[in-house]
N, C-alpha and C. Protein backbone atom coordinates (compact mmCIF):
# COMPACT_ATOMS: atom_id res chain seq x y z
N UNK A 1 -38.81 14.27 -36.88
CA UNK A 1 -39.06 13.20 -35.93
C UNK A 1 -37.79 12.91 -35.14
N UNK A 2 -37.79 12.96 -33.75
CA UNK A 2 -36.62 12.75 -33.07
C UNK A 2 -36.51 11.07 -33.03
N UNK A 3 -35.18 11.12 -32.97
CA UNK A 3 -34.74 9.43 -32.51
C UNK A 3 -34.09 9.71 -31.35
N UNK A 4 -34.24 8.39 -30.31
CA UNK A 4 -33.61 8.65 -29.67
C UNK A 4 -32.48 7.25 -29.53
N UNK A 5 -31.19 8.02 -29.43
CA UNK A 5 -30.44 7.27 -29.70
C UNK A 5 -29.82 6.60 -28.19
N UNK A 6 -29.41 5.18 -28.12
CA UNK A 6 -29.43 4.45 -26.62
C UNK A 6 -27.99 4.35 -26.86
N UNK A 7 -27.02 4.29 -25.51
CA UNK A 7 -25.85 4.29 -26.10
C UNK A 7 -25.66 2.15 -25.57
N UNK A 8 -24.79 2.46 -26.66
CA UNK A 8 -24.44 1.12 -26.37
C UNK A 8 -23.92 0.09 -25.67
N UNK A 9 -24.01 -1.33 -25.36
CA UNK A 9 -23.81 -1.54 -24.59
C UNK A 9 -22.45 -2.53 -24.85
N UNK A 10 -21.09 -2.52 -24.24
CA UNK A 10 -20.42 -3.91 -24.55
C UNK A 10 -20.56 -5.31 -24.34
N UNK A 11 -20.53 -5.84 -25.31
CA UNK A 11 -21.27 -7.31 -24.84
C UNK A 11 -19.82 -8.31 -24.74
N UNK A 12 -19.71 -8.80 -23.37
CA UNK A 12 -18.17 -9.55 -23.17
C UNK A 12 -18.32 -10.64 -22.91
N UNK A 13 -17.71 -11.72 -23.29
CA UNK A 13 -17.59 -12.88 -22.87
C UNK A 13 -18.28 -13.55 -21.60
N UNK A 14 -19.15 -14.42 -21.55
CA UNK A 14 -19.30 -14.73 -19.91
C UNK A 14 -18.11 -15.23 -19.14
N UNK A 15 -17.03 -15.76 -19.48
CA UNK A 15 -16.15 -15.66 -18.70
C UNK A 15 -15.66 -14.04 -18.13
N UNK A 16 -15.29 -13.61 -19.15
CA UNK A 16 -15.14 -11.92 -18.63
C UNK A 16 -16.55 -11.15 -17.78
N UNK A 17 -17.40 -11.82 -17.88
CA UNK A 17 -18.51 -10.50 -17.23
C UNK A 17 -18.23 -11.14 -15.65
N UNK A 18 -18.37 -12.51 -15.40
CA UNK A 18 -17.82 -13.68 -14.39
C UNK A 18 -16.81 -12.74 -13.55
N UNK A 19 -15.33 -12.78 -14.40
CA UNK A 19 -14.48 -12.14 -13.41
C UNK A 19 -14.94 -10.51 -13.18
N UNK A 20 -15.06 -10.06 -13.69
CA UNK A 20 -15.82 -8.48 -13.50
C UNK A 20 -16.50 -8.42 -11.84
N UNK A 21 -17.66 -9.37 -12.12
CA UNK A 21 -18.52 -9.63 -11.27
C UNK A 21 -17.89 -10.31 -9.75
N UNK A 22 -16.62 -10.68 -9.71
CA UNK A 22 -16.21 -11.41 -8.55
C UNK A 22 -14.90 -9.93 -8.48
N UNK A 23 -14.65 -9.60 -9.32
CA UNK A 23 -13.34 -8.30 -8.84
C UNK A 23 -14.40 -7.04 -8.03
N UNK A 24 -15.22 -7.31 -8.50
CA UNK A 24 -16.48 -6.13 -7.77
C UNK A 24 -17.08 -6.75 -6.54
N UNK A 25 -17.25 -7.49 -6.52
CA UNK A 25 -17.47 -8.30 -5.07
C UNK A 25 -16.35 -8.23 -4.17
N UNK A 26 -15.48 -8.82 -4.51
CA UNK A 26 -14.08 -8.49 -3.80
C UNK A 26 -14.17 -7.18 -2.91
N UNK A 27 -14.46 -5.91 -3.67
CA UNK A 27 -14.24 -4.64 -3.04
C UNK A 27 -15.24 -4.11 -2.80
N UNK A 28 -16.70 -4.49 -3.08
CA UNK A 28 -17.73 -4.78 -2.13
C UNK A 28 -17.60 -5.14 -0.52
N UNK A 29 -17.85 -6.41 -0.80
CA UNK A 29 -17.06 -7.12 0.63
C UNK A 29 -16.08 -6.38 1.70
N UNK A 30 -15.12 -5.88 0.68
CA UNK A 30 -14.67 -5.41 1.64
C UNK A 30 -14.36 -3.98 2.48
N UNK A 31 -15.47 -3.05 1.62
CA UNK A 31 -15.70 -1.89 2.09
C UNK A 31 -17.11 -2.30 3.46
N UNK A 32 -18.07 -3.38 2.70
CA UNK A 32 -19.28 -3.44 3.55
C UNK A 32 -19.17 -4.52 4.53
N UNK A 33 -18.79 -5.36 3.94
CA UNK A 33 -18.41 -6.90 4.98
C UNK A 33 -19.84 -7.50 4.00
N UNK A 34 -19.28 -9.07 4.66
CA UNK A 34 -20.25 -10.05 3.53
C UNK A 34 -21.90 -10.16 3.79
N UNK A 35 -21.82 -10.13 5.08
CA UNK A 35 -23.21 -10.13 5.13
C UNK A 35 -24.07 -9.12 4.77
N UNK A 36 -23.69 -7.87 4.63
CA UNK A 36 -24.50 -6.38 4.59
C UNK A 36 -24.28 -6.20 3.36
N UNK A 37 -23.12 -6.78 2.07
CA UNK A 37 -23.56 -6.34 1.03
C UNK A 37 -24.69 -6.98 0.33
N UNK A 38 -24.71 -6.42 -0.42
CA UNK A 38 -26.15 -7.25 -1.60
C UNK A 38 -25.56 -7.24 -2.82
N UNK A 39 -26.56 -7.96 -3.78
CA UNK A 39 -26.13 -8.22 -5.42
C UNK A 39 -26.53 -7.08 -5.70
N UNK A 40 -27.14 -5.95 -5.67
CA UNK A 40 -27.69 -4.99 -6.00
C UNK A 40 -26.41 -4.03 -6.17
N UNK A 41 -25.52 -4.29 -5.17
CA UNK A 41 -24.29 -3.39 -4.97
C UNK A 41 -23.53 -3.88 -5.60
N UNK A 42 -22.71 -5.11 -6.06
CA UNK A 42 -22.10 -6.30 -6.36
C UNK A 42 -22.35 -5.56 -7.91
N UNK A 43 -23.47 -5.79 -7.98
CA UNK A 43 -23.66 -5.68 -9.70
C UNK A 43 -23.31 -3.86 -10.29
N UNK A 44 -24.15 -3.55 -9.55
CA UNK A 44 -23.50 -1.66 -9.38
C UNK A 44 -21.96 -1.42 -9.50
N UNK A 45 -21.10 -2.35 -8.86
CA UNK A 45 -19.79 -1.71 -8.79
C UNK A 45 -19.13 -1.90 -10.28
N UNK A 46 -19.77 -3.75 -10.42
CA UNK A 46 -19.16 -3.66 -11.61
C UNK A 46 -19.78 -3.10 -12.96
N UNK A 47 -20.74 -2.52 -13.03
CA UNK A 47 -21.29 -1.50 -13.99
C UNK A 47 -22.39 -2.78 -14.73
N UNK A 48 -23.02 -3.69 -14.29
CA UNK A 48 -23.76 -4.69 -15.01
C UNK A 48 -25.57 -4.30 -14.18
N UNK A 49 -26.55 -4.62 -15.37
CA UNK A 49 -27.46 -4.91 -14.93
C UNK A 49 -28.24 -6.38 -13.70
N UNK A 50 -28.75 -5.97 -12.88
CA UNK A 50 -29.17 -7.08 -11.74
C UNK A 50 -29.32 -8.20 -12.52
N UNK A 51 -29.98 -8.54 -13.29
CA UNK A 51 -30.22 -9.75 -13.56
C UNK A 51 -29.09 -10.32 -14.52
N UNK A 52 -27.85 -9.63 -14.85
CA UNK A 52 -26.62 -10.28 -15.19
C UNK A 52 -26.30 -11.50 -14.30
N UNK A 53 -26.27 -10.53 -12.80
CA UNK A 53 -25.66 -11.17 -11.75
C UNK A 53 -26.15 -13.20 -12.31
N UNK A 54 -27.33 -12.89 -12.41
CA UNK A 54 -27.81 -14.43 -12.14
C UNK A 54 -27.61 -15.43 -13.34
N UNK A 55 -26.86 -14.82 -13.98
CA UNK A 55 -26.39 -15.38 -15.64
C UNK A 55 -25.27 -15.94 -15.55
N UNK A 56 -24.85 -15.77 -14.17
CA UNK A 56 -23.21 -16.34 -13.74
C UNK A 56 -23.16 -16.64 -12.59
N UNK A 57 -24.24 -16.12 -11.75
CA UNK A 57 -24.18 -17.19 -9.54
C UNK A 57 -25.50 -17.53 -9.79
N UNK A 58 -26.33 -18.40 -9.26
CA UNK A 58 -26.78 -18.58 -8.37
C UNK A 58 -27.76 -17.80 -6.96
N UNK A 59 -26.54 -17.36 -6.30
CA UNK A 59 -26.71 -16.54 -5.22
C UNK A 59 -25.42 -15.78 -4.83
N UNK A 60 -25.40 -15.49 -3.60
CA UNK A 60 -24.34 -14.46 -3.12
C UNK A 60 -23.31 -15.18 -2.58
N UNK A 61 -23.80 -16.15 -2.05
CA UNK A 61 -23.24 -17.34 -1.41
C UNK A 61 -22.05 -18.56 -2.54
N UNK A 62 -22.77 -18.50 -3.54
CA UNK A 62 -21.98 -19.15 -4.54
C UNK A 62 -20.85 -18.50 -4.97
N UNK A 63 -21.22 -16.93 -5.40
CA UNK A 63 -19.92 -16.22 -5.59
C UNK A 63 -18.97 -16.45 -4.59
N UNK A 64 -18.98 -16.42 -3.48
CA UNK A 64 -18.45 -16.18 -2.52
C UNK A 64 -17.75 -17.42 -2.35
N UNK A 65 -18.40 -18.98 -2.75
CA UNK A 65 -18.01 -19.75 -2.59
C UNK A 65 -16.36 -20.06 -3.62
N UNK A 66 -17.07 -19.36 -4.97
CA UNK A 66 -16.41 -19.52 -6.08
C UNK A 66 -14.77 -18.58 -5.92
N UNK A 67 -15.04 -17.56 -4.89
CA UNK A 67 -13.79 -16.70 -4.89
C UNK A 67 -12.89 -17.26 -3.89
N UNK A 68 -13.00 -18.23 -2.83
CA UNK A 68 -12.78 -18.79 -2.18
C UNK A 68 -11.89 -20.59 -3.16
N UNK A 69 -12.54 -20.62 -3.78
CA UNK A 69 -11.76 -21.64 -4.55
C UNK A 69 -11.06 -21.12 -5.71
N UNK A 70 -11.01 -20.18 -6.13
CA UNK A 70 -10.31 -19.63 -7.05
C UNK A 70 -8.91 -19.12 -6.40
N UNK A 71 -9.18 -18.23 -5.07
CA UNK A 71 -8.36 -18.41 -4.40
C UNK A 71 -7.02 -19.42 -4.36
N UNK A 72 -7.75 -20.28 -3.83
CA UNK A 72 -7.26 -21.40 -3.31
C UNK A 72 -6.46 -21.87 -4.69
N UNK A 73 -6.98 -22.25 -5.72
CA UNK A 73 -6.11 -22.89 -6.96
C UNK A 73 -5.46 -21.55 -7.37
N UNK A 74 -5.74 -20.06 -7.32
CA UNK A 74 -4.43 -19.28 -7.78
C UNK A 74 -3.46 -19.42 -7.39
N UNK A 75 -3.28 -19.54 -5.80
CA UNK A 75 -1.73 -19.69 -5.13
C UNK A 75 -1.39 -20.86 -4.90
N UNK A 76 -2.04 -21.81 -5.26
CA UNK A 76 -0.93 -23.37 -5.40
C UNK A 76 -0.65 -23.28 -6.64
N UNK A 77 -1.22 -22.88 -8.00
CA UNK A 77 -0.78 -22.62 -9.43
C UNK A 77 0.55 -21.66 -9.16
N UNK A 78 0.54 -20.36 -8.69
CA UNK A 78 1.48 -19.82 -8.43
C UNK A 78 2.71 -20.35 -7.47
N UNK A 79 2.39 -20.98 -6.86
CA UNK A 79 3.38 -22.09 -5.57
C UNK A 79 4.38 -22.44 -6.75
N UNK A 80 3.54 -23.36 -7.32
CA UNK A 80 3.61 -24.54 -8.91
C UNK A 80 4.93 -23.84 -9.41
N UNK A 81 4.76 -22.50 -10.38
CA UNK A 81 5.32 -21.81 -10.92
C UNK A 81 7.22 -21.96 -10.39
N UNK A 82 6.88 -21.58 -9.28
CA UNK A 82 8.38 -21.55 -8.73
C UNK A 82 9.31 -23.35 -8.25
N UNK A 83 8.14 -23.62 -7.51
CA UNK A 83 8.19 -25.20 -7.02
C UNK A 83 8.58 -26.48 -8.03
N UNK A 84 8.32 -26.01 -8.96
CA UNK A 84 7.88 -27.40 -9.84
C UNK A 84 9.06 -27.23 -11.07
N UNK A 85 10.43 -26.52 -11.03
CA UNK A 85 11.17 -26.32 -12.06
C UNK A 85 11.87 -27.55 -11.93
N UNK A 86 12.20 -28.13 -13.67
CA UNK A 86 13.24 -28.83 -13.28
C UNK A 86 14.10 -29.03 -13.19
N UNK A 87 15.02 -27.77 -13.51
CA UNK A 87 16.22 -27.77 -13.18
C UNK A 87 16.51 -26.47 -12.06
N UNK A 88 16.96 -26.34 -11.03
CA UNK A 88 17.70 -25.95 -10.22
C UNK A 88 19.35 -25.74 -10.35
N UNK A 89 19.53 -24.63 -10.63
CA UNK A 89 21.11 -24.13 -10.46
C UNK A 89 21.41 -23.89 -9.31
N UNK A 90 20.83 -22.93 -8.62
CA UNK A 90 20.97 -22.73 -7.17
C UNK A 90 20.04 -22.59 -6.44
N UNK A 91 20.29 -23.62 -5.22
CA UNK A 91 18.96 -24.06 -4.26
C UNK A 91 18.83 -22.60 -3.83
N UNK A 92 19.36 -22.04 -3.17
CA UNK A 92 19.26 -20.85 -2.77
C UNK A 92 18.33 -19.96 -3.30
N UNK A 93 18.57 -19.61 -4.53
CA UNK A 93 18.24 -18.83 -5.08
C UNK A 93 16.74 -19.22 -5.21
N UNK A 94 16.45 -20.53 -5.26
CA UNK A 94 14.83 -20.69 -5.34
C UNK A 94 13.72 -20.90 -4.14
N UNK A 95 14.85 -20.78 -3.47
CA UNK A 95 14.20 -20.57 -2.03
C UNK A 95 13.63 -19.13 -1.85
N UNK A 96 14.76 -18.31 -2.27
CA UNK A 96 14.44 -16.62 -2.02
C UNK A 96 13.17 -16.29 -3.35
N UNK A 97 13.41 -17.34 -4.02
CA UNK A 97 12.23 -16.82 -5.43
C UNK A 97 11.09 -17.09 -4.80
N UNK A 98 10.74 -18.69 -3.99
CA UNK A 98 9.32 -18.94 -3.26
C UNK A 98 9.29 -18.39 -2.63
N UNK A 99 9.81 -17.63 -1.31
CA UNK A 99 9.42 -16.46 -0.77
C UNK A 99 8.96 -15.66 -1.32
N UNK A 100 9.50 -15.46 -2.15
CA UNK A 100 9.14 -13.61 -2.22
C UNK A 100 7.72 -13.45 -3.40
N UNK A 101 7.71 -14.72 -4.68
CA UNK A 101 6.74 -15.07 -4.77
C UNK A 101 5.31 -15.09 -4.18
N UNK A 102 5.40 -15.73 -3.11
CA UNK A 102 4.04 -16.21 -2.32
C UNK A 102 3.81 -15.00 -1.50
N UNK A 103 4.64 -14.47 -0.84
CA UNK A 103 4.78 -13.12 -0.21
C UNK A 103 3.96 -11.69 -0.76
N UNK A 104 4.61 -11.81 -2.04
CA UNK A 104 3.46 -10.75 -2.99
C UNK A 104 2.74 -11.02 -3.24
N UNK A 105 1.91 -12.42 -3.75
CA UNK A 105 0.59 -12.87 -3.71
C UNK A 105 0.19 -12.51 -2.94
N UNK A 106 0.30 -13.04 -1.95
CA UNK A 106 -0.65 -12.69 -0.57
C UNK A 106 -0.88 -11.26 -0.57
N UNK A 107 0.37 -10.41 -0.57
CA UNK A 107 -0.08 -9.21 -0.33
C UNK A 107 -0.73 -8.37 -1.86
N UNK A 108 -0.66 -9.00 -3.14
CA UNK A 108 -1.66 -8.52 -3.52
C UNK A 108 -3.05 -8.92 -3.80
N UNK A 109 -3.19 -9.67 -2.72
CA UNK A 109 -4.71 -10.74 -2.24
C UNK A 109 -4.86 -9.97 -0.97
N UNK A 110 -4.28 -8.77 -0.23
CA UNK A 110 -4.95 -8.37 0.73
C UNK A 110 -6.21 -8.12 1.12
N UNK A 111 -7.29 -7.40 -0.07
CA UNK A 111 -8.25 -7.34 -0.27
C UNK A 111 -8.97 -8.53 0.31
N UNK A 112 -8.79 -9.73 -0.42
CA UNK A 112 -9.57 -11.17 0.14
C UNK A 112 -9.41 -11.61 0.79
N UNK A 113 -8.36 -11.56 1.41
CA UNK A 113 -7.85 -11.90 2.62
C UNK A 113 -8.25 -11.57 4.09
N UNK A 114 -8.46 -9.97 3.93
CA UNK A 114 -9.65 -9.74 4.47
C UNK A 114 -11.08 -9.76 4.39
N UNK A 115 -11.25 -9.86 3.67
CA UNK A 115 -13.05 -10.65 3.53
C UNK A 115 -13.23 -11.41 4.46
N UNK A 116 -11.93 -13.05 3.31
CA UNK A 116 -12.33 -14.16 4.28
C UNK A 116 -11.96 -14.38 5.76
N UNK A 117 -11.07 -13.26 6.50
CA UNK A 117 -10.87 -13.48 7.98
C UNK A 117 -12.25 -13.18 8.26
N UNK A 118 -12.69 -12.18 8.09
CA UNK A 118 -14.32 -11.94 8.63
C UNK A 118 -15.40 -12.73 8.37
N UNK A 119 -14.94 -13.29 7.54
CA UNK A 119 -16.74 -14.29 7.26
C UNK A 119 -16.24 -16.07 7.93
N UNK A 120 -17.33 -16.30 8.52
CA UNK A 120 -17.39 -17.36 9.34
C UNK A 120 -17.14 -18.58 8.40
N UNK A 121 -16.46 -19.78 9.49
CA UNK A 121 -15.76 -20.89 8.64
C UNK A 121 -17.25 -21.74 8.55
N UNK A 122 -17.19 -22.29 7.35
CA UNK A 122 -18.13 -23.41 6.90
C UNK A 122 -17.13 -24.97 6.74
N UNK A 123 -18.13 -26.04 6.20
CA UNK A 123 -17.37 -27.41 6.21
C UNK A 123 -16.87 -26.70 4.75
N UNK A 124 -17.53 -26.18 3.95
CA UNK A 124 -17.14 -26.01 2.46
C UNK A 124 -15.63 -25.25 2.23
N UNK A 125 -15.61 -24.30 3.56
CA UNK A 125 -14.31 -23.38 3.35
C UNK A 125 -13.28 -24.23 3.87
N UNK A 126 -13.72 -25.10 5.11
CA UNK A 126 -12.81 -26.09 5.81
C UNK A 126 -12.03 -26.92 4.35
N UNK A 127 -12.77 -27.43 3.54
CA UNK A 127 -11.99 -28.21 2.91
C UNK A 127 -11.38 -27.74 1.96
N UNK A 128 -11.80 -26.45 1.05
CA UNK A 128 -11.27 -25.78 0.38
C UNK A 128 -9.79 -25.14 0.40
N UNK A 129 -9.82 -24.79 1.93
CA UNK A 129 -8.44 -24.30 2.07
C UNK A 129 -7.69 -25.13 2.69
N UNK A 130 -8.21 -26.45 3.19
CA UNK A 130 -7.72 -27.72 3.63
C UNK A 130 -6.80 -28.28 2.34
N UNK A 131 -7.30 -28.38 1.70
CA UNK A 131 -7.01 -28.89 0.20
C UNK A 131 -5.44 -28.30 -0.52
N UNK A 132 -5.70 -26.71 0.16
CA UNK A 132 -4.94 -25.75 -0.83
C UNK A 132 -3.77 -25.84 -0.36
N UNK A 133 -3.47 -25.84 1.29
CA UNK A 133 -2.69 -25.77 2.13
C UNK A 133 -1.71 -27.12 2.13
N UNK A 134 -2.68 -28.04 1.93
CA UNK A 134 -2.27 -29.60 1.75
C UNK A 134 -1.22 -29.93 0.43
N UNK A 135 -1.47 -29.06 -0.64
CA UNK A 135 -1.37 -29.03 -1.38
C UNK A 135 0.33 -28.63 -1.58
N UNK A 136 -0.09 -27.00 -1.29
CA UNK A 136 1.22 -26.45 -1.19
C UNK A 136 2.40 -27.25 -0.31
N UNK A 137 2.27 -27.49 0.97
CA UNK A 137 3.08 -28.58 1.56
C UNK A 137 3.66 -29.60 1.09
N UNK A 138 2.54 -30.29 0.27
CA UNK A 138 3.31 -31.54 -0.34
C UNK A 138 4.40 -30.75 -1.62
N UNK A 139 4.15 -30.02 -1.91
CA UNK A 139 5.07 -29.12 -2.99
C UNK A 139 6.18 -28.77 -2.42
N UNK A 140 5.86 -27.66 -1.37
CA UNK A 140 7.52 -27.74 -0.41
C UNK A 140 8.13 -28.91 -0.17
N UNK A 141 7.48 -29.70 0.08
CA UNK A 141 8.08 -31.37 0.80
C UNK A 141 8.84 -31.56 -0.45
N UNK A 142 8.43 -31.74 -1.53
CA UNK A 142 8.83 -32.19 -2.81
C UNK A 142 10.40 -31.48 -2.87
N UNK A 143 10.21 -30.12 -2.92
CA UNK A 143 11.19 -29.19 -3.04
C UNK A 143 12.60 -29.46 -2.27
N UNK A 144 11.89 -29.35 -0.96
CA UNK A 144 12.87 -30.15 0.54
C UNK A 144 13.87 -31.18 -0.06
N UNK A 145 12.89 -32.16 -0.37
CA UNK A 145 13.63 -33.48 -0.58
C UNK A 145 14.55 -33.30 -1.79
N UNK A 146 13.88 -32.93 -2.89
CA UNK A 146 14.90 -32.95 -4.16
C UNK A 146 16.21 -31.90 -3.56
N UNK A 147 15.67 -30.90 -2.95
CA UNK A 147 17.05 -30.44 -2.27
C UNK A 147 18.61 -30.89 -1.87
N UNK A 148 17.55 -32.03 -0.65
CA UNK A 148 18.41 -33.12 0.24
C UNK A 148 19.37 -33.58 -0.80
N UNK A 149 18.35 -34.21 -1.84
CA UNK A 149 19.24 -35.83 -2.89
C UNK A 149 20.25 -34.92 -3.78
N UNK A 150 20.23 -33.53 -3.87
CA UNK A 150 20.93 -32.87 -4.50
C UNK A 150 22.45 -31.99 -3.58
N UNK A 151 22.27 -32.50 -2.22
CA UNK A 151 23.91 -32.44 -0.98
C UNK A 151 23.09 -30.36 -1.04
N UNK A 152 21.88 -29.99 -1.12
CA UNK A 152 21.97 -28.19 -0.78
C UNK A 152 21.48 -27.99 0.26
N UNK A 153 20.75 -29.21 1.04
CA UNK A 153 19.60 -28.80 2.30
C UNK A 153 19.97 -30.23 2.81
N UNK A 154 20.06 -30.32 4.53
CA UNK A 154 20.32 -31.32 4.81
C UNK A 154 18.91 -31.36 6.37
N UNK A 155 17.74 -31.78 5.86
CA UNK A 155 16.93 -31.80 6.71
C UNK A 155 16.40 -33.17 6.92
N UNK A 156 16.02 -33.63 8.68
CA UNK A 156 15.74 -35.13 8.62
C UNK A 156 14.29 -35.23 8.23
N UNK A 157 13.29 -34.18 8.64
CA UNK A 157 11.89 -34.70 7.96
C UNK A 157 11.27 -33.66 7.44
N UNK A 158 11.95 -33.99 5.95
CA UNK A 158 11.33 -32.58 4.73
C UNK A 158 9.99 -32.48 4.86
N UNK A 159 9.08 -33.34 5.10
CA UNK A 159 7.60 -32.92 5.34
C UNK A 159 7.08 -32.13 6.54
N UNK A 160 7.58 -32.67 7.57
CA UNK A 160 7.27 -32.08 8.67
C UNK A 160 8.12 -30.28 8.86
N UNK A 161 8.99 -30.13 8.40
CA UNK A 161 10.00 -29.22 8.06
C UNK A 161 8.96 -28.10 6.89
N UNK A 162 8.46 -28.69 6.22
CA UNK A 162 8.22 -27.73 4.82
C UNK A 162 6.57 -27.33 5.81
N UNK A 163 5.46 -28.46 6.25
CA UNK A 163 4.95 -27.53 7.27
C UNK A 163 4.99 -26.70 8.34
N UNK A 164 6.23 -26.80 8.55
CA UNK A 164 6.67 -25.56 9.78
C UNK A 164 6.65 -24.16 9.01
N UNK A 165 7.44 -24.47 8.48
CA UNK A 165 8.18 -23.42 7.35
C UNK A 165 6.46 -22.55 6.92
N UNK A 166 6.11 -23.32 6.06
CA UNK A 166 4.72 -22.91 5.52
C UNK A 166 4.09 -22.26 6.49
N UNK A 167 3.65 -22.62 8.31
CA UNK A 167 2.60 -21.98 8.76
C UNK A 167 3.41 -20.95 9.63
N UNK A 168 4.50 -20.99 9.65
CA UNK A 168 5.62 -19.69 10.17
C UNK A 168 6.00 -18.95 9.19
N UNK A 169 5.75 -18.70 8.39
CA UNK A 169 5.51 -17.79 7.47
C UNK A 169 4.35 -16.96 6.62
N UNK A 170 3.56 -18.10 6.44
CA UNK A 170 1.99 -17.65 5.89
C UNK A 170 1.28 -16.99 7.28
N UNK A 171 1.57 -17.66 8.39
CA UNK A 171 1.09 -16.71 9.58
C UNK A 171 1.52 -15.99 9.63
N UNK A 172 2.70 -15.47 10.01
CA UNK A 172 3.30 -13.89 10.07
C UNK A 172 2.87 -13.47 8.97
N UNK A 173 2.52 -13.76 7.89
CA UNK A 173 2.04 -12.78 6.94
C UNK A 173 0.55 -11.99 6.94
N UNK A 174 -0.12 -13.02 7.40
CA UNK A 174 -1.52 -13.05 7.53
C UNK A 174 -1.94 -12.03 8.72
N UNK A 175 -1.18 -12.25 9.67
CA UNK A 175 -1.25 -11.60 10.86
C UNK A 175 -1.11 -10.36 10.59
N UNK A 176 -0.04 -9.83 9.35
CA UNK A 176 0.51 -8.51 9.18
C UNK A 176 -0.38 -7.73 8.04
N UNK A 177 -1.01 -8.42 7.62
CA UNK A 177 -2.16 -7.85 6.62
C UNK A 177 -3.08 -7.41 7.41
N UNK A 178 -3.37 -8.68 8.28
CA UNK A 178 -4.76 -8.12 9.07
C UNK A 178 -4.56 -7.39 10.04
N UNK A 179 -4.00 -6.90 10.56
CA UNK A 179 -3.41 -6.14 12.00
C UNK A 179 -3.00 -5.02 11.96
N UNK A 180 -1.87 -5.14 10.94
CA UNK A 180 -0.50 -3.99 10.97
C UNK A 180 -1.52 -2.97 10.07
N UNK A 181 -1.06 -1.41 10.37
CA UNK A 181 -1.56 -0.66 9.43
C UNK A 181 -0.90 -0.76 8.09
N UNK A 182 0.26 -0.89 8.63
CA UNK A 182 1.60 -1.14 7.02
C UNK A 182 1.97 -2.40 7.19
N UNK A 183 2.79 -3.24 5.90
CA UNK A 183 3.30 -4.09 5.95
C UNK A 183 4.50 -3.78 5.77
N UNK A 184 5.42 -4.42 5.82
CA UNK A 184 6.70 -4.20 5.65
C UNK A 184 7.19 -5.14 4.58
N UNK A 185 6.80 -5.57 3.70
CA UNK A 185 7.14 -6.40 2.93
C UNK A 185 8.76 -7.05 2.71
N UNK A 186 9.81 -6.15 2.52
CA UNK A 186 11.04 -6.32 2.68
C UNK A 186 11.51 -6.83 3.80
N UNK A 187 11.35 -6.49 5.13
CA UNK A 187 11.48 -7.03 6.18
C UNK A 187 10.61 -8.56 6.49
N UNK A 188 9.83 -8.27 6.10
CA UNK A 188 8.95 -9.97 6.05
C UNK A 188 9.77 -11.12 5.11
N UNK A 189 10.41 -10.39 3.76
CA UNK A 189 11.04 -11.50 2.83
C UNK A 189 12.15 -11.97 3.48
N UNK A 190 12.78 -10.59 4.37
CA UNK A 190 14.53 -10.97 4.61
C UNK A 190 14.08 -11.79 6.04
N UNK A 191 13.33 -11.79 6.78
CA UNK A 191 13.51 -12.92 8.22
C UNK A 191 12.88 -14.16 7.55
N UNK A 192 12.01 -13.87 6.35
CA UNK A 192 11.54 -15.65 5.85
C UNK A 192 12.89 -15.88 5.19
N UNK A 193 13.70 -15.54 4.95
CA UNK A 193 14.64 -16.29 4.30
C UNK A 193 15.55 -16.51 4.71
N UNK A 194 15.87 -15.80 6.37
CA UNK A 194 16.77 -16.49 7.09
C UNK A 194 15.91 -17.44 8.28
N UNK A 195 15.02 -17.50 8.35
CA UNK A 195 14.31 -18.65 8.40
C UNK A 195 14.15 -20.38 7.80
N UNK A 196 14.37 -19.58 6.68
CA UNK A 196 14.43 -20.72 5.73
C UNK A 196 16.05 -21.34 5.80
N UNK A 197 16.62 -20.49 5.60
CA UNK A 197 18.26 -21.24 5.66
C UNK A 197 18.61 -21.59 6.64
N UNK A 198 18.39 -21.28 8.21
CA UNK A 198 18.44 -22.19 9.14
C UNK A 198 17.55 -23.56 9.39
N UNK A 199 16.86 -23.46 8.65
CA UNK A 199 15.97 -24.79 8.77
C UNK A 199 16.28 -25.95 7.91
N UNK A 200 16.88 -25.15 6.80
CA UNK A 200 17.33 -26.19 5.77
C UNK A 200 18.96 -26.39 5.34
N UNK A 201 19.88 -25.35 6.14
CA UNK A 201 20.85 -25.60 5.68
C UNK A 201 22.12 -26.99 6.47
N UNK A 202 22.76 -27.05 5.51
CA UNK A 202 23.70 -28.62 6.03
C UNK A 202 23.96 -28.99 7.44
């Protein structure tokens, strides 16, 4: 009598099948663009049966929503990381660390980055990255100032200063992901950081 034997299947965490399911979307998206892929493909890349998909979204739209805020809290958590120490030896030196920090994020978020330039703004994305952006700023501001009270940066309005800084830099970056065939990464760190020291130094 034959058996037939099924091979098995790994059974992972729903948090783990979750990220699976959004790292496969990711490169979905961005081979097809958002509107033309489907869950059918989504679920294919990451090796799961269709009706997984719905054990963790909703819809296509939710994922999408969900990678978009995950987004958003990875790189102010990562901002955090560098931003939020409390001791400082040398201002300098943590200036060139948040650069170059946020710099490689981004560029190893190229992938999503392009997604979300292509898919159209909603109120939901408005506030999402409203939030994130808001966020990070008040963190530079923070940074700015403890700078000032510490005689390393002598700027008159650390807030208004740390948003310059922020959208003259995250733009040139953004611009160079989406545009440039190459990035230049090294050359992007060394003009943000003489950027940065003319803006903030005594």
């Amino acid at each position: 009598m034959a058996v037939e034997v099924g091979r098995r299947r790994s059974i992972k965490p729903p948090g783990e099948r979750r990220r699976d399911l959004l790292d496969a979307a990711i490169r979905v998206f961005a081979r097809r663009g958002v509107e033309a892929a489907t869950v059918s493909e989504i679920t294919q890349e990451a090796g799961v049966a269709k009706g997984t998909f719905y054990l963790s979204f909703d819809s296509k739209d939710r994922l999408l929503g969900e990678l978009k805020a995950h987004f958003a809290d990875e790189i102010v958590d990562r901002a955090a990381e560098v931003l939020t120490r409390t001791e400082v030896e040398d201002w300098w030196q943590a200036v060139d660390a948040t650069i170059e920090t946020m710099t490689d994020f981004m560029l190893e978020r190229r992938d999503l980055i392009q997604v979300f330039s292509h898919e159209a703004a909603t109120a939901g994305t408005a506030e999402i990255f409203g939030t994130c952006v808001s966020r990070l700023i008040e963190m530079l501001t923070n940074g700015i100032r403890a700078g000032v009270a510490a005689g390393a940066f002598s700027v008159e309005d650390p807030e208004m200063t740390a948003a310059l800084l922020h959208h003259a830099v995250d733009g040139t970056l953004q611009h160079a992901i989406l545009y440039e065939r190459e990035v230049d990464r090294d050359r992007l760190v060394a003009a943000s950081r003489t950027l940065a020291r003319r803006a903030l130094s005594p």
